[in-house]
PDB file of N, CA and C in Angstrom:
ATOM      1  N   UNK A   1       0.841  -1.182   0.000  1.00  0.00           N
ATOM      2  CA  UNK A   1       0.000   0.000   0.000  1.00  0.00           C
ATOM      3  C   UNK A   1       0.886   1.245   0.000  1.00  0.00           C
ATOM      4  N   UNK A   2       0.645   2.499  -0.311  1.00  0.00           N
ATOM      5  CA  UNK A   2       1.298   3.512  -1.072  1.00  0.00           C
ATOM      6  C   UNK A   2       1.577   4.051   0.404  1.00  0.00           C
ATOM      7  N   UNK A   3       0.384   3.923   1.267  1.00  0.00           N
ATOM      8  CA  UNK A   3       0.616   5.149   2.448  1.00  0.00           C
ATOM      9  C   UNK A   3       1.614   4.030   3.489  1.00  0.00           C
ATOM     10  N   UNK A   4       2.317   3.083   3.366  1.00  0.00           N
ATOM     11  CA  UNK A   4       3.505   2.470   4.237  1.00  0.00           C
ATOM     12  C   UNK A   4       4.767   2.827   3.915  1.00  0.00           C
ATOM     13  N   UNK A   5       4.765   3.828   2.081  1.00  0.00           N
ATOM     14  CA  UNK A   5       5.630   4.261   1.635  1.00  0.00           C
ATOM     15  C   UNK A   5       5.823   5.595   1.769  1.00  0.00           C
ATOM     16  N   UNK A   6       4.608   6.382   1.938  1.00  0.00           N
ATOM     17  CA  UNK A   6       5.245   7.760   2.011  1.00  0.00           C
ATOM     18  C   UNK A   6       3.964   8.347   3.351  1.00  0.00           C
ATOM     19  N   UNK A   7       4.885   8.652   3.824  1.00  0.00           N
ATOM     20  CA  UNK A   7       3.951   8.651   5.824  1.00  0.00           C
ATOM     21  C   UNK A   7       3.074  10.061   5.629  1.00  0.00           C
ATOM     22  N   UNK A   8       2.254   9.933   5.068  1.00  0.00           N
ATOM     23  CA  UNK A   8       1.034  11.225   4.963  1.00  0.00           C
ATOM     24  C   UNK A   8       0.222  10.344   5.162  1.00  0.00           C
ATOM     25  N   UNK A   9      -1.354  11.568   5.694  1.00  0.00           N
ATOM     26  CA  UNK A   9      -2.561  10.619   5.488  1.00  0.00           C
ATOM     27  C   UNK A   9      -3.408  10.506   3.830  1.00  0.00           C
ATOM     28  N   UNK A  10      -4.223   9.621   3.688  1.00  0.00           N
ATOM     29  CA  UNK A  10      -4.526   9.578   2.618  1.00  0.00           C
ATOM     30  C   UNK A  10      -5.169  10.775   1.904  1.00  0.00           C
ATOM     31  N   UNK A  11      -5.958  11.772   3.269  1.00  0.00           N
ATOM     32  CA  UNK A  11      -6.582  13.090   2.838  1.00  0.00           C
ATOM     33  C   UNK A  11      -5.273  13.382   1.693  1.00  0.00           C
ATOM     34  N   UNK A  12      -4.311  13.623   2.395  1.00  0.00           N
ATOM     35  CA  UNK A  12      -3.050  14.465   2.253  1.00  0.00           C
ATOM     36  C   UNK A  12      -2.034  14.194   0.569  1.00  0.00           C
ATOM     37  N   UNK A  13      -2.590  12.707   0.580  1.00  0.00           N
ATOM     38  CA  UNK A  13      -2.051  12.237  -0.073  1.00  0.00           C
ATOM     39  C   UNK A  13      -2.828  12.483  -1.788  1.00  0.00           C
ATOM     40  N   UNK A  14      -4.467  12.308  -1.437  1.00  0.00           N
ATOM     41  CA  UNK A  14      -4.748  12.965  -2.678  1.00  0.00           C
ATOM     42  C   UNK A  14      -5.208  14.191  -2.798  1.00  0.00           C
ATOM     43  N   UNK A  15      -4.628  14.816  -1.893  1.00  0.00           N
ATOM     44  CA  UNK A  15      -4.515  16.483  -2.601  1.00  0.00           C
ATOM     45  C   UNK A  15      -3.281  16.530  -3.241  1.00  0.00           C
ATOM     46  N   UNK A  16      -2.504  16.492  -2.641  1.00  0.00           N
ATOM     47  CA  UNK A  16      -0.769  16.580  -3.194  1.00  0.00           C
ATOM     48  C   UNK A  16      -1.044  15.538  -5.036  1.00  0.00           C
ATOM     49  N   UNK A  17      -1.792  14.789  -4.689  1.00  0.00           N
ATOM     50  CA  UNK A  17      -2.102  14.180  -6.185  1.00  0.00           C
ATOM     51  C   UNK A  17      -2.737  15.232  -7.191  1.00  0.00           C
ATOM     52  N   UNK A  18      -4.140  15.312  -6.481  1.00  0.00           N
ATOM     53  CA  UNK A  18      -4.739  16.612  -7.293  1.00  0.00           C
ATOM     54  C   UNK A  18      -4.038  18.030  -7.653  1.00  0.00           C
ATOM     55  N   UNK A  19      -2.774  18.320  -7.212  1.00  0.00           N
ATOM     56  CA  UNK A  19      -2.246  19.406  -7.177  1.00  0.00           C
ATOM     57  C   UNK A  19      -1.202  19.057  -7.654  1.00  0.00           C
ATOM     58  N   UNK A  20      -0.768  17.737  -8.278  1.00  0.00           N
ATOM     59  CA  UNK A  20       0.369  17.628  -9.465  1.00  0.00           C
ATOM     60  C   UNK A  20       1.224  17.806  -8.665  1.00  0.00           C
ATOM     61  N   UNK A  21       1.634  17.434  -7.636  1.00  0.00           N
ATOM     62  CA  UNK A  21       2.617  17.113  -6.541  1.00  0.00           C
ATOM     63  C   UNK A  21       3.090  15.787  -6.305  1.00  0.00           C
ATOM     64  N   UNK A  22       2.395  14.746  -6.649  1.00  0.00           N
ATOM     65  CA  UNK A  22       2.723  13.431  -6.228  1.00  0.00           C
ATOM     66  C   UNK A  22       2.125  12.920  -7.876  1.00  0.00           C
ATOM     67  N   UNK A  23       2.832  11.255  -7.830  1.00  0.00           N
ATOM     68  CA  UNK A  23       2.292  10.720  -8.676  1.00  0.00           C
ATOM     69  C   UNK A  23       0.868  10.301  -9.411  1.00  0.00           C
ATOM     70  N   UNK A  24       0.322  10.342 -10.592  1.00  0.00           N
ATOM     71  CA  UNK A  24      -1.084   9.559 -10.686  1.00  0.00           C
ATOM     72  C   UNK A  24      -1.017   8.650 -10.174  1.00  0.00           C
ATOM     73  N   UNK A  25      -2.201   8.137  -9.899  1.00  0.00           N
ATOM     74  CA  UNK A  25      -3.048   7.240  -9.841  1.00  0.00           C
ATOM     75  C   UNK A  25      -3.350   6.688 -10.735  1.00  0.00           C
ATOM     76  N   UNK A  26      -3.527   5.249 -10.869  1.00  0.00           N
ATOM     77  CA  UNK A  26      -4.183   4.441 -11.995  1.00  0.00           C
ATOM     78  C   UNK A  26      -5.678   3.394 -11.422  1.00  0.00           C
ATOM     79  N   UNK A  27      -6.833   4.042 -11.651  1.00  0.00           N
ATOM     80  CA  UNK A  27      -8.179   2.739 -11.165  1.00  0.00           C
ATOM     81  C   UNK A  27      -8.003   1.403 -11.819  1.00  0.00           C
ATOM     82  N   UNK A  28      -8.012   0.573 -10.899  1.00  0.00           N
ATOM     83  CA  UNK A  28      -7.877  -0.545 -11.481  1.00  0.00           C
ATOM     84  C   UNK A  28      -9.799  -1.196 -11.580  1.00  0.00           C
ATOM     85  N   UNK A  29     -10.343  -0.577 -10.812  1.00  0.00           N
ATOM     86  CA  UNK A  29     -11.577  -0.776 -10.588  1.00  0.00           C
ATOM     87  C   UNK A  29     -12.230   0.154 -10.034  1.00  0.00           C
ATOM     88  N   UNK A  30     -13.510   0.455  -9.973  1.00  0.00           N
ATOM     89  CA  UNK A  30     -14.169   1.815  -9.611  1.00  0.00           C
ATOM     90  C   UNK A  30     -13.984   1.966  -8.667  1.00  0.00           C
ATOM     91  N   UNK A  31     -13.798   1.603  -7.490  1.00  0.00           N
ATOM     92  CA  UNK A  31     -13.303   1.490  -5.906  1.00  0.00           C
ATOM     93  C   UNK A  31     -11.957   1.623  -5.553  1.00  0.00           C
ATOM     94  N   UNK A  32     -10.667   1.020  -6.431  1.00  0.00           N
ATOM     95  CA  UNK A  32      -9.400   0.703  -6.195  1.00  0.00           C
ATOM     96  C   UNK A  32      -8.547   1.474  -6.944  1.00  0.00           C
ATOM     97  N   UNK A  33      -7.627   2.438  -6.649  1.00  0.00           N
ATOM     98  CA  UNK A  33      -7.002   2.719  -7.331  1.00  0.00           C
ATOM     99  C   UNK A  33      -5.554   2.039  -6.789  1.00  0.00           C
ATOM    100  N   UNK A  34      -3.997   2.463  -8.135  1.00  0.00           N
ATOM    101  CA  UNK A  34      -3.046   2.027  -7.403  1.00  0.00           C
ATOM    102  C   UNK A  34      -2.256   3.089  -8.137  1.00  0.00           C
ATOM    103  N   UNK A  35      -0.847   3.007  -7.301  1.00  0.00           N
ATOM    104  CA  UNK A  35       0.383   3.928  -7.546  1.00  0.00           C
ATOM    105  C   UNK A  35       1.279   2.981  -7.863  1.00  0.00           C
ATOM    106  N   UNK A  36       2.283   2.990  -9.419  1.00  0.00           N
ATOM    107  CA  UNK A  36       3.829   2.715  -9.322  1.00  0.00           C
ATOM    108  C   UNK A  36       4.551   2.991  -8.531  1.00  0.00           C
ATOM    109  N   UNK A  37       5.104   1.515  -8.139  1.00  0.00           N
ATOM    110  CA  UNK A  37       6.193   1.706  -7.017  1.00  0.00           C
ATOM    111  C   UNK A  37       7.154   2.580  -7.729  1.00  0.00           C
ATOM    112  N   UNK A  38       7.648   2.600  -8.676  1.00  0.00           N
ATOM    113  CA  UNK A  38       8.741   3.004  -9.389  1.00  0.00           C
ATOM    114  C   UNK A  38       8.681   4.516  -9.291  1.00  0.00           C
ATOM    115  N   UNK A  39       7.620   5.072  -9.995  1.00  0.00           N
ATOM    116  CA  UNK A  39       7.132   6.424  -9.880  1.00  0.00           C
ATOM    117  C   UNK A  39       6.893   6.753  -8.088  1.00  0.00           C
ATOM    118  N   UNK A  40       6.893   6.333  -7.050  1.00  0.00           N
ATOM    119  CA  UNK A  40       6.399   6.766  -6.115  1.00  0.00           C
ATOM    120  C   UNK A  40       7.683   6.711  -5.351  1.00  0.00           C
ATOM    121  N   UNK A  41       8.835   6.104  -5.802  1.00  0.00           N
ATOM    122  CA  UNK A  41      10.478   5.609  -5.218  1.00  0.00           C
ATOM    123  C   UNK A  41      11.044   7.026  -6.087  1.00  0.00           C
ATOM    124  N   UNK A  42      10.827   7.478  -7.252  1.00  0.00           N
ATOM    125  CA  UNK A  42      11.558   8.536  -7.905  1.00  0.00           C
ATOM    126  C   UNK A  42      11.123  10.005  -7.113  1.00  0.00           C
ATOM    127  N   UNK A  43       9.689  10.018  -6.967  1.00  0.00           N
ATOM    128  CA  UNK A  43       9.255  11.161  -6.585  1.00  0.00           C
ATOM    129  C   UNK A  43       9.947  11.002  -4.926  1.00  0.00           C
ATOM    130  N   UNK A  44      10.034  10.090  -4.049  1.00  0.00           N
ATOM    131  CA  UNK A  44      10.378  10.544  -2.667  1.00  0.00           C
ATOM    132  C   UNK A  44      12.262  10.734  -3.094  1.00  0.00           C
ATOM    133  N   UNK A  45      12.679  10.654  -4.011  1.00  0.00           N
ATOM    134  CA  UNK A  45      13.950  10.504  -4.407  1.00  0.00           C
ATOM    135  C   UNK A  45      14.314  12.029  -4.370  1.00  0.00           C
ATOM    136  N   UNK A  46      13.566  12.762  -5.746  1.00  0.00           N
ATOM    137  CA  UNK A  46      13.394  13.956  -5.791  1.00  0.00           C
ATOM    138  C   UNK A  46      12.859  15.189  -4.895  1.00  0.00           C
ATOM    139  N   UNK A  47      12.216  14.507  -3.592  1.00  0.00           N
ATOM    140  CA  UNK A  47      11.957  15.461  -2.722  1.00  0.00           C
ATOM    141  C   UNK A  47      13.369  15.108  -1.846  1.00  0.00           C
ATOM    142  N   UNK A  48      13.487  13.952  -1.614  1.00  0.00           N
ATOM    143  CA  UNK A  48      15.455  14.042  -0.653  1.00  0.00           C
ATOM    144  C   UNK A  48      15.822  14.871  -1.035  1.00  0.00           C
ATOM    145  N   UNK A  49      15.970  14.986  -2.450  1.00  0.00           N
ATOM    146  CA  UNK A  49      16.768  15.927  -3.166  1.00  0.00           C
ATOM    147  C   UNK A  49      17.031  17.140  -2.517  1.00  0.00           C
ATOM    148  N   UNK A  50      15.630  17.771  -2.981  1.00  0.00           N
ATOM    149  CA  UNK A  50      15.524  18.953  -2.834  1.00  0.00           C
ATOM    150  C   UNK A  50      15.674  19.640  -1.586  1.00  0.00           C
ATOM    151  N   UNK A  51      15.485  18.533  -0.559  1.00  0.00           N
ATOM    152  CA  UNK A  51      15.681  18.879   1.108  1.00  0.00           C
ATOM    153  C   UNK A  51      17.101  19.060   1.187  1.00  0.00           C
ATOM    154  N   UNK A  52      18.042  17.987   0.470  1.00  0.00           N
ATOM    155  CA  UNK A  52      19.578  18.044   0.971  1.00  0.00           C
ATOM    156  C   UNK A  52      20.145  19.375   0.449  1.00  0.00           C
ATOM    157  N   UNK A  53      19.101  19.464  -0.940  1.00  0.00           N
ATOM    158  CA  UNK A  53      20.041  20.636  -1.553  1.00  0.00           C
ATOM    159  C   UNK A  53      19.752  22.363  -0.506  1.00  0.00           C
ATOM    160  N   UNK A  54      18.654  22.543   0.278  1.00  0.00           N
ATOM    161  CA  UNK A  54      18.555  23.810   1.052  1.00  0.00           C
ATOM    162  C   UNK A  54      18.664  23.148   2.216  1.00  0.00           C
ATOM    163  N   UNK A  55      19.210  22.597   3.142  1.00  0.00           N
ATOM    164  CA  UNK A  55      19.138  22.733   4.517  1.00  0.00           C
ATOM    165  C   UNK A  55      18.106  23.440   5.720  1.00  0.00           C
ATOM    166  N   UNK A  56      18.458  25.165   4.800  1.00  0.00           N
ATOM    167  CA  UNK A  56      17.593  25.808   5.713  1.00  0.00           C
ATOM    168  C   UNK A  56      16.281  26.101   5.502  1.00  0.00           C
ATOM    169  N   UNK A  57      15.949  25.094   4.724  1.00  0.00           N
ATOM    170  CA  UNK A  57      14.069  25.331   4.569  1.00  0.00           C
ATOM    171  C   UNK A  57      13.340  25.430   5.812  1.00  0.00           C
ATOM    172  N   UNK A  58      12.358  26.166   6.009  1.00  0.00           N
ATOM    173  CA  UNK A  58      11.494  26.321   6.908  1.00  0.00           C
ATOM    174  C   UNK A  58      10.775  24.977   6.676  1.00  0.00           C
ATOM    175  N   UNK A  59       9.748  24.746   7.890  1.00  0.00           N
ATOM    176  CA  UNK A  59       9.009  23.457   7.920  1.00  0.00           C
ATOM    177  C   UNK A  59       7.478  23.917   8.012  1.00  0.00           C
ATOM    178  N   UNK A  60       7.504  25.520   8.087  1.00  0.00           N
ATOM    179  CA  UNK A  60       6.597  26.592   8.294  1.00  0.00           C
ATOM    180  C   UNK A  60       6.221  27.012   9.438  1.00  0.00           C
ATOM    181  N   UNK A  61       5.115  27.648   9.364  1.00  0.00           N
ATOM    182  CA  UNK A  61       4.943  28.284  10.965  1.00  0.00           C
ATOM    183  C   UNK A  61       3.934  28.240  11.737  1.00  0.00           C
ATOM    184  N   UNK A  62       3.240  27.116  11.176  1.00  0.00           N
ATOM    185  CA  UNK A  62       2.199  26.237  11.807  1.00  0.00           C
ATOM    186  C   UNK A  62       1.011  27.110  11.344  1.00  0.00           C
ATOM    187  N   UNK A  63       0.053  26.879  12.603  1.00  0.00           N
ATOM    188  CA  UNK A  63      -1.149  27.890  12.590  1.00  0.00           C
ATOM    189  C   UNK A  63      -1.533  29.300  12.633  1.00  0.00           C
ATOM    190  N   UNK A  64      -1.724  30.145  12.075  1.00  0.00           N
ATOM    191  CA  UNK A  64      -1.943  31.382  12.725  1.00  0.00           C
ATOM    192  C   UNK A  64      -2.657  31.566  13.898  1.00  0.00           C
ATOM    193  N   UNK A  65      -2.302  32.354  14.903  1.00  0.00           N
ATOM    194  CA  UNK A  65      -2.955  32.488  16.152  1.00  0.00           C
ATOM    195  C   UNK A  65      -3.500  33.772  15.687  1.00  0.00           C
ATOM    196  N   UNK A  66      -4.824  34.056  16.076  1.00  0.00           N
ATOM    197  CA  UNK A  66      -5.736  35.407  15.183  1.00  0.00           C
ATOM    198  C   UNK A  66      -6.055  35.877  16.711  1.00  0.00           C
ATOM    199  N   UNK A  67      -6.127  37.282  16.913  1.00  0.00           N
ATOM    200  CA  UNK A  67      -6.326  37.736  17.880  1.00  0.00           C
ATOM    201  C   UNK A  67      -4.904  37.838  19.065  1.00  0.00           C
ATOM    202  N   UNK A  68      -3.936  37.615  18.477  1.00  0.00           N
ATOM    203  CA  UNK A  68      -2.635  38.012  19.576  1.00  0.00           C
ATOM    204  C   UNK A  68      -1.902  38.643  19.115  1.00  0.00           C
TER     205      UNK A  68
END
């Protein structure tokens, strides 16, 4: 299963899909879809990447607190 490979929840997982962030999806049946391992091993490849290459990325700044 895709989500033992990349630790998001599934919400999470198909937005980042819908938003051309993560790999398609392929239905194998109206209920089931599935992800290439191959494609889903390149894309966490390419985000290492991009982490090793800035160090100092923010991780962000959580919630806004409104009213302080």
């Amino acid at each position: 299963m895709v989500l033992e490979l990349v630790p998001v929840s599934r919400t999470t997982l198909y937005r980042l899909e819908r938003a051309g962030k993560f790999p398609r999806s392929v239905y194998v049946s109206p209920n089931r879809r599935l992800w290439f391992r191959d494609e889903v091993v390149t894309w966490q490849t390419a985000i290492n990447d991009n982490d090793a290459r800035n160090p100092d990325r923010g991780r962000g700044g959580g919630r806004r607190r409104h009213g302080t």
